[in-house]
C-alpha atoms as a PDB file:
ATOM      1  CA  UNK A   1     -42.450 -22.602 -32.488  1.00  0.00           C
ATOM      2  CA  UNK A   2     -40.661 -19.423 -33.253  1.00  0.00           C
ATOM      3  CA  UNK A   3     -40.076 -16.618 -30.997  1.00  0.00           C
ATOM      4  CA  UNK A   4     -39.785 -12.861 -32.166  1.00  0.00           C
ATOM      5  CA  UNK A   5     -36.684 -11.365 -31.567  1.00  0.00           C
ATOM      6  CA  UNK A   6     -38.068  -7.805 -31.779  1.00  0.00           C
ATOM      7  CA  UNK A   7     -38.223  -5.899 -28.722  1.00  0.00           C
ATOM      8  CA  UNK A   8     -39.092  -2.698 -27.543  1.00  0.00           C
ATOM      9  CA  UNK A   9     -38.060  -1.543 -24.577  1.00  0.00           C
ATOM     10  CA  UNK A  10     -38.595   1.304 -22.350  1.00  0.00           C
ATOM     11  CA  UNK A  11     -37.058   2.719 -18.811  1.00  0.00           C
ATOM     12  CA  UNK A  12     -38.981   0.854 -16.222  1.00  0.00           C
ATOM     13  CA  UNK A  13     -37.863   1.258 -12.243  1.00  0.00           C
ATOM     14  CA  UNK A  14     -35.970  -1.397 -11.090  1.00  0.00           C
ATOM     15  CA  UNK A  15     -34.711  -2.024 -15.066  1.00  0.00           C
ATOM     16  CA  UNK A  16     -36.297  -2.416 -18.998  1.00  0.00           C
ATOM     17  CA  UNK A  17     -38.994  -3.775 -20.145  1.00  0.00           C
ATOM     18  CA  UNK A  18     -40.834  -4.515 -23.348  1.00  0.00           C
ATOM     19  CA  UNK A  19     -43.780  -2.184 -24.474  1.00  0.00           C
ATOM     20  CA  UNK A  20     -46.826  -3.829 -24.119  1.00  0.00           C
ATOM     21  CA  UNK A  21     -48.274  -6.279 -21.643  1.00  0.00           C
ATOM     22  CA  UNK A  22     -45.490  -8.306 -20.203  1.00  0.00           C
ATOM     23  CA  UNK A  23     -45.238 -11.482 -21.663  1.00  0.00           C
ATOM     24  CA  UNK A  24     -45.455 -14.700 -20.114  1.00  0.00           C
ATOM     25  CA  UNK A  25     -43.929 -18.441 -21.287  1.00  0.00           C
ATOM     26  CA  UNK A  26     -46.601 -21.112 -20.784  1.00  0.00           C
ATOM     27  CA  UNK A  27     -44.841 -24.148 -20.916  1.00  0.00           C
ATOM     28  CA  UNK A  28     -48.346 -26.634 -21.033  1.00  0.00           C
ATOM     29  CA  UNK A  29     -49.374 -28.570 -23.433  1.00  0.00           C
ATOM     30  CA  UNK A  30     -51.328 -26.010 -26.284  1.00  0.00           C
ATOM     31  CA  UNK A  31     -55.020 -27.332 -25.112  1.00  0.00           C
ATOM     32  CA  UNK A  32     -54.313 -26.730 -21.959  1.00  0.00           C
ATOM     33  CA  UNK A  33     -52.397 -23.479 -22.192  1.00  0.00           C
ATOM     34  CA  UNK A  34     -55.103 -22.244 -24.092  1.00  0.00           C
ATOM     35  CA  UNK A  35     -57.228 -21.976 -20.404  1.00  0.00           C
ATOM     36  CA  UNK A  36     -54.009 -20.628 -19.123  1.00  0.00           C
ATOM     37  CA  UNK A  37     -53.368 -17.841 -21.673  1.00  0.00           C
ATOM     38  CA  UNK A  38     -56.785 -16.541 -21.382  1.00  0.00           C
ATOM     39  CA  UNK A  39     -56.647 -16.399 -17.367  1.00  0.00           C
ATOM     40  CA  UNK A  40     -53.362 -14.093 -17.973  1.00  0.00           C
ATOM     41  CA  UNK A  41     -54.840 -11.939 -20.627  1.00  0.00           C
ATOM     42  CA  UNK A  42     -57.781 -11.354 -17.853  1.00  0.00           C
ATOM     43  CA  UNK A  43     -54.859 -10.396 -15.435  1.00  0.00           C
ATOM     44  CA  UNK A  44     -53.385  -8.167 -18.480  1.00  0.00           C
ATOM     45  CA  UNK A  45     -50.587 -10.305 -19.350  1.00  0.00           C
ATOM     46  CA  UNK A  46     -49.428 -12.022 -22.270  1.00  0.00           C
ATOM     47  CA  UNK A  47     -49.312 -15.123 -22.803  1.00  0.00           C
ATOM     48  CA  UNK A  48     -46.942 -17.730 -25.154  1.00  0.00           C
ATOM     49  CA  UNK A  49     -47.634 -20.798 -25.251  1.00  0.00           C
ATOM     50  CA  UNK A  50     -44.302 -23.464 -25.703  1.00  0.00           C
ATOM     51  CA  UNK A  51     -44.898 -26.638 -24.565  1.00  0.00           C
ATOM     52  CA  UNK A  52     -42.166 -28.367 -22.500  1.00  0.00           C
ATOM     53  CA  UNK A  53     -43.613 -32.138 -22.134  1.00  0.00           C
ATOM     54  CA  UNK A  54     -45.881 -34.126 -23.971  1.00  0.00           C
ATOM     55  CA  UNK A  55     -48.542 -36.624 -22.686  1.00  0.00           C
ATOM     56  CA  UNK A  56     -48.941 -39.922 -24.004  1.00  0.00           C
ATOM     57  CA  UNK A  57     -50.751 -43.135 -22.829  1.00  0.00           C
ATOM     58  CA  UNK A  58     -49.762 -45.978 -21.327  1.00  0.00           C
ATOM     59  CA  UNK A  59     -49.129 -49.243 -23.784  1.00  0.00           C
ATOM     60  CA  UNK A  60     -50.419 -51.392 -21.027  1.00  0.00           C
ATOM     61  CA  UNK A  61     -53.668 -51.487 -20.333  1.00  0.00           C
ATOM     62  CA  UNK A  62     -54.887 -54.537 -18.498  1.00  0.00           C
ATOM     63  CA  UNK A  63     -54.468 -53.109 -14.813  1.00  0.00           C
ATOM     64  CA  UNK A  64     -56.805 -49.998 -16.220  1.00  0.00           C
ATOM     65  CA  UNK A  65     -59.639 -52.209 -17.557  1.00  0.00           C
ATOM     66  CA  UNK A  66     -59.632 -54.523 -15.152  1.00  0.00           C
ATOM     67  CA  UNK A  67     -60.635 -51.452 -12.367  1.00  0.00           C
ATOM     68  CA  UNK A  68     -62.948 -50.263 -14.549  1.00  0.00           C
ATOM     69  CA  UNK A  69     -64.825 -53.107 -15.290  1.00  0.00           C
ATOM     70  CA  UNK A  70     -64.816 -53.596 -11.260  1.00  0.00           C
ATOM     71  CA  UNK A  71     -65.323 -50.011 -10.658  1.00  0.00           C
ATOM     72  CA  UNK A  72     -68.198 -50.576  -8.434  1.00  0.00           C
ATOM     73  CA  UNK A  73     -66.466 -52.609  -5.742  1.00  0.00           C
ATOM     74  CA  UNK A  74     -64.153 -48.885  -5.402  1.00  0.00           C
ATOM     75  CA  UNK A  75     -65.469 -46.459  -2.095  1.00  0.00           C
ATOM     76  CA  UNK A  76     -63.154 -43.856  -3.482  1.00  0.00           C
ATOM     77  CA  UNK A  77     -61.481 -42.500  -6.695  1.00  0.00           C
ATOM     78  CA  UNK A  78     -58.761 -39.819  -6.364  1.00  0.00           C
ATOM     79  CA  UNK A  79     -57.899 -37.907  -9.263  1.00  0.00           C
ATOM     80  CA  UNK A  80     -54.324 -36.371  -8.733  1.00  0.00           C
ATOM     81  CA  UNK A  81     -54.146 -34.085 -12.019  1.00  0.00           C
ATOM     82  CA  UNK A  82     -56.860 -33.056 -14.606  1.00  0.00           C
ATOM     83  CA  UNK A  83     -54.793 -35.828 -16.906  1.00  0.00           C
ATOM     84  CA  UNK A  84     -55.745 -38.692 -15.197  1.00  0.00           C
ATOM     85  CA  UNK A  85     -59.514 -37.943 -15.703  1.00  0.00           C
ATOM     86  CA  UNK A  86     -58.929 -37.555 -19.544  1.00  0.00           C
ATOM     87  CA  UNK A  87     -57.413 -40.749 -20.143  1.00  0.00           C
ATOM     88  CA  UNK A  88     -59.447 -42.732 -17.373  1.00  0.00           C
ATOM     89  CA  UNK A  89     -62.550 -41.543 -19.420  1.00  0.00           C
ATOM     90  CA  UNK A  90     -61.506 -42.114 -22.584  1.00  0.00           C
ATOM     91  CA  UNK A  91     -60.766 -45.338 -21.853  1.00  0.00           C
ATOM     92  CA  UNK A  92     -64.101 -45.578 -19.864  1.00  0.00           C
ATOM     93  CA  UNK A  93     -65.448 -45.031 -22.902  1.00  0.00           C
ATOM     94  CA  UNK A  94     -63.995 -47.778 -25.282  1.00  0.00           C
ATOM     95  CA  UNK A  95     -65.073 -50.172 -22.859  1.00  0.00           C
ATOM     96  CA  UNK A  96     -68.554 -48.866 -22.592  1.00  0.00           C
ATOM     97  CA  UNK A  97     -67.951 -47.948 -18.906  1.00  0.00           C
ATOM     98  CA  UNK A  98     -70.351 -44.888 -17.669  1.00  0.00           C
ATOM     99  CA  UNK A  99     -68.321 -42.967 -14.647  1.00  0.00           C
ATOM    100  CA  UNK A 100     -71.784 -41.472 -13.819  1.00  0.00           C
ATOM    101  CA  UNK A 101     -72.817 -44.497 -12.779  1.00  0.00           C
ATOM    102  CA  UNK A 102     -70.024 -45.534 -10.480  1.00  0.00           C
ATOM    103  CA  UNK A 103     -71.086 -45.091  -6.800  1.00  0.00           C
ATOM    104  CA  UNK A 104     -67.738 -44.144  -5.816  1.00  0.00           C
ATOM    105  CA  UNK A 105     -66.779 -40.900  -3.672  1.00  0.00           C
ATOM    106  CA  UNK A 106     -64.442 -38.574  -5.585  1.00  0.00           C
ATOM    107  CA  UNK A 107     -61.858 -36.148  -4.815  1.00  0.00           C
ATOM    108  CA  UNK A 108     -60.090 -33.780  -6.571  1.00  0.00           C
ATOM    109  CA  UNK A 109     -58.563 -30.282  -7.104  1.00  0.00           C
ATOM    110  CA  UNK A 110     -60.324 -27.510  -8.497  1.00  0.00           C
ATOM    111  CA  UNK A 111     -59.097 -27.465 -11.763  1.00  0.00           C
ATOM    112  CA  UNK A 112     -59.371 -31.242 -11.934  1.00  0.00           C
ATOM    113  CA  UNK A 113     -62.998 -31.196 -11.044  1.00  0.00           C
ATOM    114  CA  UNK A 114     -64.006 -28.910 -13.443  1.00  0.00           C
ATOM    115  CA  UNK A 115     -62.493 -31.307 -16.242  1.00  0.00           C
ATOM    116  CA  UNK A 116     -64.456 -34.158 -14.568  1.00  0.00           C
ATOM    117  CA  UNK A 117     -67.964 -32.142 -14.313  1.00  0.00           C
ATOM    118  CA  UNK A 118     -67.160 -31.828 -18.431  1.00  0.00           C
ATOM    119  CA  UNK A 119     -68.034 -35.514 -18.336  1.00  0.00           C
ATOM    120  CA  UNK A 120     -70.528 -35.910 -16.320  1.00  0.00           C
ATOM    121  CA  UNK A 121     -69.575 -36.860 -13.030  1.00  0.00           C
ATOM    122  CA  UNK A 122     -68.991 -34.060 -10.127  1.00  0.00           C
ATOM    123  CA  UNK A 123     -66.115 -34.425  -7.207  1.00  0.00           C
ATOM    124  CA  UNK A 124     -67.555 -35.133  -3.872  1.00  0.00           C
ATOM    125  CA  UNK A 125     -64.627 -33.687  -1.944  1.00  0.00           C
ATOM    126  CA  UNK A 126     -62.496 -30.830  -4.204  1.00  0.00           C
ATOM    127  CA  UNK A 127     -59.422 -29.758  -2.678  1.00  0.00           C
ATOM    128  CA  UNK A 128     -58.112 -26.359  -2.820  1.00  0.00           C
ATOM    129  CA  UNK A 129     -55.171 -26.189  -3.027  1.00  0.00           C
ATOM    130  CA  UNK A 130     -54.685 -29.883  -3.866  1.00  0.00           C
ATOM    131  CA  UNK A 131     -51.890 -31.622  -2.567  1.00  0.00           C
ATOM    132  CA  UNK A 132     -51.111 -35.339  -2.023  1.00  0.00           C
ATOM    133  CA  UNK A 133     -50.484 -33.937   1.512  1.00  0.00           C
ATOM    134  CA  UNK A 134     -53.965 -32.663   1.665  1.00  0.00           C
ATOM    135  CA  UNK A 135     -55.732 -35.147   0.520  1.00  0.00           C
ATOM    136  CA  UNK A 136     -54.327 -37.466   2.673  1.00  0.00           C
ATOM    137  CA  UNK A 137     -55.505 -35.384   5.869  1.00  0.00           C
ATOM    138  CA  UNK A 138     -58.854 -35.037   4.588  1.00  0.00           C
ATOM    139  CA  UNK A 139     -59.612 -38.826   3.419  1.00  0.00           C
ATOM    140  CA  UNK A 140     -58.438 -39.943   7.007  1.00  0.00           C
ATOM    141  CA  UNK A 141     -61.889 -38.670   8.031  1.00  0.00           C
ATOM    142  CA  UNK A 142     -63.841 -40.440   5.647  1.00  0.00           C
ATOM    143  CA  UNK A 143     -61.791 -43.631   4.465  1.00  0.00           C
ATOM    144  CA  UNK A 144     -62.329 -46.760   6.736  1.00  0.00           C
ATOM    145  CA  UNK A 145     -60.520 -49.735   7.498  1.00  0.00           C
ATOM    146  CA  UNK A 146     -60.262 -51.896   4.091  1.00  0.00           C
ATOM    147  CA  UNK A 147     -61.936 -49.359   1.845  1.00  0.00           C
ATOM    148  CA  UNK A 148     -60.914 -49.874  -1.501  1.00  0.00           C
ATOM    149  CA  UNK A 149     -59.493 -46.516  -3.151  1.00  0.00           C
ATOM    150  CA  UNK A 150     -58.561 -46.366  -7.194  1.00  0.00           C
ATOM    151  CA  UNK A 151     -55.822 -44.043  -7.629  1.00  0.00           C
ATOM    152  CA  UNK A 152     -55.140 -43.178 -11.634  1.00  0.00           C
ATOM    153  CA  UNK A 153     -51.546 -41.463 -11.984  1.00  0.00           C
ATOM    154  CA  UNK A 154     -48.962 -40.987 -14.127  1.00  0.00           C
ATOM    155  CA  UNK A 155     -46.489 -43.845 -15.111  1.00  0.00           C
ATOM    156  CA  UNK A 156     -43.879 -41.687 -12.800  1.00  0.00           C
ATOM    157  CA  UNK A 157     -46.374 -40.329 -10.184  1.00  0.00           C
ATOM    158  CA  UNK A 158     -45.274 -40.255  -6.897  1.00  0.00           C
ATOM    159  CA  UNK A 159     -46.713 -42.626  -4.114  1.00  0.00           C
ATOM    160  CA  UNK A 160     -47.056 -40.555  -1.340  1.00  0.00           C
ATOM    161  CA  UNK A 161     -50.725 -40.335  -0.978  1.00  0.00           C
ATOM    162  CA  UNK A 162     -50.983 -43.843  -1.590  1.00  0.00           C
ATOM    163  CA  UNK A 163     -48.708 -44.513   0.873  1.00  0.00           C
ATOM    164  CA  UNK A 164     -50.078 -42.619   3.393  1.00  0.00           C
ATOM    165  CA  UNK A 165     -53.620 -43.910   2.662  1.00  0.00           C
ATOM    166  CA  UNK A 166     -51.930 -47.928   2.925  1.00  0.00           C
ATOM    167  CA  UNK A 167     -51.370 -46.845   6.485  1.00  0.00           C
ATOM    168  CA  UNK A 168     -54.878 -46.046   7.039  1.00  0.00           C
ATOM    169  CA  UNK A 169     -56.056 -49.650   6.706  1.00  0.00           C
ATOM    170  CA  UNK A 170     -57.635 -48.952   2.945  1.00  0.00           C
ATOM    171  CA  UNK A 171     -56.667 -51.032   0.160  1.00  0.00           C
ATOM    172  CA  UNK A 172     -55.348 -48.709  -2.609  1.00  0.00           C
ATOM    173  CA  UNK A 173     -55.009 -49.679  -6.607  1.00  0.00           C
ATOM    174  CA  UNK A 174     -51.965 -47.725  -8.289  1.00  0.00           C
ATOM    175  CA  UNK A 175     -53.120 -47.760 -11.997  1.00  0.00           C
ATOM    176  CA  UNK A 176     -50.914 -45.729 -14.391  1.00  0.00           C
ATOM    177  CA  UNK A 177     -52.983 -44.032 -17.213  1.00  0.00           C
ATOM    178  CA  UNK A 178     -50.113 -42.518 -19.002  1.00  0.00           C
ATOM    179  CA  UNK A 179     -46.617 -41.048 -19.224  1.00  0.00           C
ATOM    180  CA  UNK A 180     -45.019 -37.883 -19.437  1.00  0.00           C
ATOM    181  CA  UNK A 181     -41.884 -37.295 -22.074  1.00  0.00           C
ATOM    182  CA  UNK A 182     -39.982 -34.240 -21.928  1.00  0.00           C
ATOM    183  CA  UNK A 183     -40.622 -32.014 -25.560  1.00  0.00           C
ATOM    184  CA  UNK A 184     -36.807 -31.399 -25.890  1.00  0.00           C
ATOM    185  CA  UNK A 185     -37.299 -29.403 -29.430  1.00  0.00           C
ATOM    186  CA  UNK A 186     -39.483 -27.208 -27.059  1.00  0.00           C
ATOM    187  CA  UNK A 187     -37.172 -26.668 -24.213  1.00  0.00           C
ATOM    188  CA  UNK A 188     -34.161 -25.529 -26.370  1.00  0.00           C
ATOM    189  CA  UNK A 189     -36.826 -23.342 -28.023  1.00  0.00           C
ATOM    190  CA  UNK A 190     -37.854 -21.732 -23.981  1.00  0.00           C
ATOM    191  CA  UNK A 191     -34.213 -21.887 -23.530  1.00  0.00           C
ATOM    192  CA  UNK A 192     -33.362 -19.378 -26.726  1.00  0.00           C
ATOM    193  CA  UNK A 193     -36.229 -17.044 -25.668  1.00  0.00           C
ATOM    194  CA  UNK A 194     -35.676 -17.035 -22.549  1.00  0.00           C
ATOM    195  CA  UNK A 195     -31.818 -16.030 -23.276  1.00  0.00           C
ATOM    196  CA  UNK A 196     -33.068 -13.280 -25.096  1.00  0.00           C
ATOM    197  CA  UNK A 197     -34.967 -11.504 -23.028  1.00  0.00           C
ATOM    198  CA  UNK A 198     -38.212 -12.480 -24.897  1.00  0.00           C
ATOM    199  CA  UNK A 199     -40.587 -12.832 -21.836  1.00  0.00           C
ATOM    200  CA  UNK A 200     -40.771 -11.513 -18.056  1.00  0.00           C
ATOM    201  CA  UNK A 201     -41.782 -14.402 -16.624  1.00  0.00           C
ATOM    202  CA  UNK A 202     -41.801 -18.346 -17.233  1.00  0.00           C
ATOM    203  CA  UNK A 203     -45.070 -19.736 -16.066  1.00  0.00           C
ATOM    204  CA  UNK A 204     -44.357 -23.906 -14.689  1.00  0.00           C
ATOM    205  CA  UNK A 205     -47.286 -26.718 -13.574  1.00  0.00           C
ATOM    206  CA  UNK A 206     -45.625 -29.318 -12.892  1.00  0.00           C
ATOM    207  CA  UNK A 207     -41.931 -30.890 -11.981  1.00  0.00           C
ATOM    208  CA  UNK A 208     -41.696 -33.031 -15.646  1.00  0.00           C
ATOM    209  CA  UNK A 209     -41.510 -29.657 -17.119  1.00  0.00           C
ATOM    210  CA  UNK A 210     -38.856 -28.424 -14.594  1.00  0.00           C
ATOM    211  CA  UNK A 211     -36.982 -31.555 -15.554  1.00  0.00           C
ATOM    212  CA  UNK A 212     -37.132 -31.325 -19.334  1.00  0.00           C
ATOM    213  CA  UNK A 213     -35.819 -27.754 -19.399  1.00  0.00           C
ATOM    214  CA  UNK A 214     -32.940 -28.724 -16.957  1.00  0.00           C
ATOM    215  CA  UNK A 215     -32.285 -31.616 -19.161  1.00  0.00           C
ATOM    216  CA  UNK A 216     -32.114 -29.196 -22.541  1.00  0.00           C
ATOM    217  CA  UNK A 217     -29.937 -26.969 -20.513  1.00  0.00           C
ATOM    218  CA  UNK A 218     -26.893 -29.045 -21.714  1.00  0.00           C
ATOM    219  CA  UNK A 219     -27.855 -29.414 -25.349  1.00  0.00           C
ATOM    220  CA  UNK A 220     -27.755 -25.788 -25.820  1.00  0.00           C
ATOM    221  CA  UNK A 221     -24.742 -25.176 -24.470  1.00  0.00           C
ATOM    222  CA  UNK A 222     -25.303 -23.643 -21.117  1.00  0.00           C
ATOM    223  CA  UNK A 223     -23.463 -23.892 -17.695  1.00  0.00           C
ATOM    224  CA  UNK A 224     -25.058 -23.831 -14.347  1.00  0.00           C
ATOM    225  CA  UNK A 225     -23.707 -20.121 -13.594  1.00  0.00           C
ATOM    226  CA  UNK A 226     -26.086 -19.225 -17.305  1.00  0.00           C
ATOM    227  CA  UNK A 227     -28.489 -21.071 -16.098  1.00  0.00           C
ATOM    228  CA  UNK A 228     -29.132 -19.231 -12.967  1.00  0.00           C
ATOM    229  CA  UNK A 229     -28.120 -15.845 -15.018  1.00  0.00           C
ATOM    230  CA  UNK A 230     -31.005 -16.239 -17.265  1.00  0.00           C
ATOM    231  CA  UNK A 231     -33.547 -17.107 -14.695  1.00  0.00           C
ATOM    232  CA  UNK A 232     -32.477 -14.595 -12.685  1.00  0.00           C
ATOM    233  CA  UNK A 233     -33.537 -12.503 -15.028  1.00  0.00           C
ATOM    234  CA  UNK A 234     -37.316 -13.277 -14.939  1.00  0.00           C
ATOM    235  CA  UNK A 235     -40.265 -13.983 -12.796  1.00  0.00           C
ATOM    236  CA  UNK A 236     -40.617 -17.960 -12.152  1.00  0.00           C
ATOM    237  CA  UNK A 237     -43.980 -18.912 -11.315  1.00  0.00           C
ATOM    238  CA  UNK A 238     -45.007 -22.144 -10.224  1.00  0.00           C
ATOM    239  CA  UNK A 239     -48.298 -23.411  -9.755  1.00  0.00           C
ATOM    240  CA  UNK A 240     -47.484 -24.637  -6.727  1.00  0.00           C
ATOM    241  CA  UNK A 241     -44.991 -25.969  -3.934  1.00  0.00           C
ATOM    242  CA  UNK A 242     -44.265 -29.544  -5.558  1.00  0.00           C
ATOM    243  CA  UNK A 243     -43.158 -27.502  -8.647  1.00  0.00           C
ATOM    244  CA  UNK A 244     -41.553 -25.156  -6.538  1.00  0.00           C
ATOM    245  CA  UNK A 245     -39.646 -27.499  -4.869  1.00  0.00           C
ATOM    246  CA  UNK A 246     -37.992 -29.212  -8.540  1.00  0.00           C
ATOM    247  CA  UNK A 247     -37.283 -25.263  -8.839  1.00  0.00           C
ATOM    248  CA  UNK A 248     -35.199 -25.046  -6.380  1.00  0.00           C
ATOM    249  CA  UNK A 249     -33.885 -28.511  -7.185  1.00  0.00           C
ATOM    250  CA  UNK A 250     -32.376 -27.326 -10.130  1.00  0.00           C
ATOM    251  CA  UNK A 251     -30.710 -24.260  -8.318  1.00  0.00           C
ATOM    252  CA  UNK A 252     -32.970 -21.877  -9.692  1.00  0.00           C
ATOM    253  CA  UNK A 253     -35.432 -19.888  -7.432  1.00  0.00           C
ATOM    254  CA  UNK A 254     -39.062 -19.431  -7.868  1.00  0.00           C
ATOM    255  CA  UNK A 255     -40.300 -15.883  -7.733  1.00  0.00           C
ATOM    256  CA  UNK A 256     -44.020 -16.790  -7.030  1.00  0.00           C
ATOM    257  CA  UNK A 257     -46.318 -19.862  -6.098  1.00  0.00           C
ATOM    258  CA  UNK A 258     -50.246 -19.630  -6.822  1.00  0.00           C
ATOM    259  CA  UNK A 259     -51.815 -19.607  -3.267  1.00  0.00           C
ATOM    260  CA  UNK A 260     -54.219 -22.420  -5.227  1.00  0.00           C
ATOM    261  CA  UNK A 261     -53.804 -25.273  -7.807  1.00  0.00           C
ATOM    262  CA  UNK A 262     -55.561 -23.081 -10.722  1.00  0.00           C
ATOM    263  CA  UNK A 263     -54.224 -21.319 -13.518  1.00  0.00           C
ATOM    264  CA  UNK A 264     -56.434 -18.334 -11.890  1.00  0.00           C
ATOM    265  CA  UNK A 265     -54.639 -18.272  -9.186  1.00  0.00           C
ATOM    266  CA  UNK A 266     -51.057 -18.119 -10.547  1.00  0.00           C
ATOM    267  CA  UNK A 267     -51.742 -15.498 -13.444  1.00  0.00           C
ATOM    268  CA  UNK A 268     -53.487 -13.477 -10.869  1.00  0.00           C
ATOM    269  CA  UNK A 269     -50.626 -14.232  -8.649  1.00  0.00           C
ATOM    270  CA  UNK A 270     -47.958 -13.129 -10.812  1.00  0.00           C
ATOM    271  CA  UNK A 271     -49.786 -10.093 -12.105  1.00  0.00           C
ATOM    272  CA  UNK A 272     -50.097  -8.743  -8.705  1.00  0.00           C
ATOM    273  CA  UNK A 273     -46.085  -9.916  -8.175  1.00  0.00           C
ATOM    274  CA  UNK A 274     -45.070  -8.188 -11.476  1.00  0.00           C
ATOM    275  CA  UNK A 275     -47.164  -4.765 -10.490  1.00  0.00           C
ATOM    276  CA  UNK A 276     -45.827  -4.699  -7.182  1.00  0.00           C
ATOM    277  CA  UNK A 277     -42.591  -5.352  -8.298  1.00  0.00           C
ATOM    278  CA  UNK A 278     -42.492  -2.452 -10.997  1.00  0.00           C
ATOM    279  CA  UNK A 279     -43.248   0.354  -7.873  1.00  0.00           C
ATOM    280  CA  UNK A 280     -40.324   2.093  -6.698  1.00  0.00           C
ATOM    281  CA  UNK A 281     -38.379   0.620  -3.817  1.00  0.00           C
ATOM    282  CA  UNK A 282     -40.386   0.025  -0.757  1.00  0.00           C
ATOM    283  CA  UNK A 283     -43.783  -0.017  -2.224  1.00  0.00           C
ATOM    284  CA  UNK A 284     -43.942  -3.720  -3.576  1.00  0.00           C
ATOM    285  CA  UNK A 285     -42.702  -7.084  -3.743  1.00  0.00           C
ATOM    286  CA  UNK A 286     -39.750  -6.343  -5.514  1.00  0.00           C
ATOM    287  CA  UNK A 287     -37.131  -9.318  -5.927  1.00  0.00           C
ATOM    288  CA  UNK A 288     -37.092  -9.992  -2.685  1.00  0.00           C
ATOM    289  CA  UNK A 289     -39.020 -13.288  -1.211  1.00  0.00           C
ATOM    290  CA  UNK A 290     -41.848 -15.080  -3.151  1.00  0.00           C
ATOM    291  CA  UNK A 291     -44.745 -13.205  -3.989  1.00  0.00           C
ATOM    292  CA  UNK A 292     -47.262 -15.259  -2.189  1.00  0.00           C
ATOM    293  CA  UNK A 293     -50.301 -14.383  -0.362  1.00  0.00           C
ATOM    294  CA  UNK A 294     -50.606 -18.072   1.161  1.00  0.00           C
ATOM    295  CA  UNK A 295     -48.209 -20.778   1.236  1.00  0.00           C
ATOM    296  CA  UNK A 296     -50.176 -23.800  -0.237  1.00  0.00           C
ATOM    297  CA  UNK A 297     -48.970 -27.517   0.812  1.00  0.00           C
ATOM    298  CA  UNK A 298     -48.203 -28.175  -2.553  1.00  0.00           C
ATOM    299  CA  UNK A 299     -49.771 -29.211  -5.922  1.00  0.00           C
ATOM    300  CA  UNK A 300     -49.744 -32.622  -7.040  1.00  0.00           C
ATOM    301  CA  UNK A 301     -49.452 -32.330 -11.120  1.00  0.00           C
ATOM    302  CA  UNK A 302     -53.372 -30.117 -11.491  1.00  0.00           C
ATOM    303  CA  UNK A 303     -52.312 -30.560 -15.323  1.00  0.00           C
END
C-alpha cells in the first residue's frame, strides 16, 4: 500500500496538524476495515486502511467437524471474535450443517453478533463490552454442572474463559478455526507512515496486530527510544483493554480505549479524545491519561 508523503500543515494548539480531517491508520484486515473506516468518517475522521495480520484457516480440521456434526449434544456456543463465526460457518456449510437449527444458547459481543445475525442465527446473551472476563461472570448464572460448551478460537487464543468455565463443572471443547500471521510487508509500511507524520492516530483491535508491528520494528531499523518517539507522537487507540494491555507490553502507551468492543465506540471515542485534545490547556483531554469514558474489562479479539 503506499502512503502520501504530502502534507499540509497548519498551527494547531498544542502543535501541527494536517489540513483536513485527521487521519486515522486502521490496521484490520480491508473487509473489515471497511466497517471501521465508515464509523470514523461518521465521527469526521479519516480513515486508512493497512492491514497488520492476516487470517487464515486452520489445516486441521477433524476436531471442527466432528463438533459440528455433534452440535446438538452442545448447551452453549461462545463466539470470542466476529472470526470465529466466519470460519465456523463456512465450514458449517461444506458439511451441510444449518447453525439455525442448533438448539444451543449463544453468546457473544456486539460486533460479533451482528456478523452471526448475517447468517441466520441471533446471540442469546451479547456482551457489551465483551471480555473473556465477562463472559465468564455471566455464564456462571446460566451454565450447570456438566453442560457441554463449544468454544471456536483462534489457533493462539487464550484459555482463560475456558478455564474459568472448567471450574464451573461444564465440559468445554477448545476447537481452533484458524490462525493469525503477522502481514510484515504491512507493518514496515505503518511503520514508514507512521515515522512521517502521515496520520494522528493508529487505530488497534487486537494484540496479533500489536505483536506484528513490534516484530517489524527491528526490520526497519528502529530502537526502542524511536519506537516510543514515534508513538508518542500520535493518538493510540485500542479497541479495548486486552489490546491495551499488549500496548503497554511493548512500552508504548495507549491514548484511548473504546468504552465497548465496537468499531463505534472507538472512532467515536477517539474523535471526542482528538477534539478535546485540540482545546487550549484546561479545556480537554489533552495528553494526559486515557481518554475513556468507561473502563471496559477488556476485549477478547471482536475482529
Amino acid at each position: 500500500m503506499v502512503i502520501s508523503t504530502a502534507r499540509e500543515w497548519t498551527p494547531a494548539a498544542g502543535g501541527w496538524r494536517r489540513e483536513g480531517p485527521p487521519r486515522v491508520l486502521v490496521t484490520r484486515p480491508a473487509p473489515q476495515a471497511e466497517g471501521v473506516c465508515r464509523d470514523l468518517a461518521a465521527a469526521g475522521l479519516q480513515g486508512v486502511c493497512l492491514p497488520l495480520v492476516v487470517t487464515c484457516p486452520s489445516s486441521a480440521t477433524d476436531t471442527l467437524d466432528a463438533a459440528l456434526q455433534g452440535l446438538s449434544q452442545y448447551q452453549w456456543i461462545v463466539f470470542t471474535s466476529a472470526n470465529a463465526v466466519r470460519y465456523l460457518a463456512r465450514r458449517a456449510g461444506a458439511l451441510g450443517v444449518d447453525l439455525r437449527a442448533t438448539g444451543a444458547r449463544i453468546c457473544a459481543g456486539p460486533a460479533t453478533a451482528t456478523v452471526l445475525a448475517g447468517y441466520g442465527r441471533e446471540a442469546d446473551l451479547v456482551l457489551d463490552p465483551f471480555s473473556a472476563a465477562r463472559a465468564a461472570v455471566a455464564l456462571a448464572t446460566h451454565v450447570r454442572n456438566q453442560d457441554r460448551i463449544l468454544l471456536p478460537r483462534a489457533e493462539a487464543g487464550r484459555d482463560t474463559l475456558a478455564l474459568a468455565l472448567r471450574q464451573r463443572g461444564a465440559t468445554v471443547d477448545e476447537v481452533a478455526l484458524y490462525r493469525t500471521e503477522p502481514d510484515t510487508e504491512g507493518a514496515l509500511a505503518a511503520w514508514r507512515g507512521l515515522a512521517a507524520g502521515e496520520f494522528e492516530a493508529l487505530a488497534l483491535f487486537s494484540p496479533s496486530a500489536v505483536q506484528a508491528l513490534r516484530g517489524a520494528a527491528p526490520i526497519a531499523g528502529l530502537s526502542e527510544a524511536e519506537q516510543r518517539t514515534i508513538m508518542g507522537r500520535v493518538v493510540v487507540a485500542c479497541i479495548g483493554e486486552t489490546t491495551a494491555g499488549a500496548v503497554e507490553g511493548a512500552g508504548w502507551r495507549p491514548g484511548v480505549v473504546a468504552p465497548a468492543t465496537t468499531a463505534g465506540a472507538l472512532a467515536g471515542a477517539l474523535a471526542s479524545y482528538l477534539r478535546s485534545a485540540a482545546l487550549p490547556a484546561g479545556q480537554g483531554a489533552g495528553s494526559a491519561g486515557r481518554g475513556r469514558v468507561d473502563r471496559p474489562c477488556g476485549d477478547h479479539r471482536e475482529m
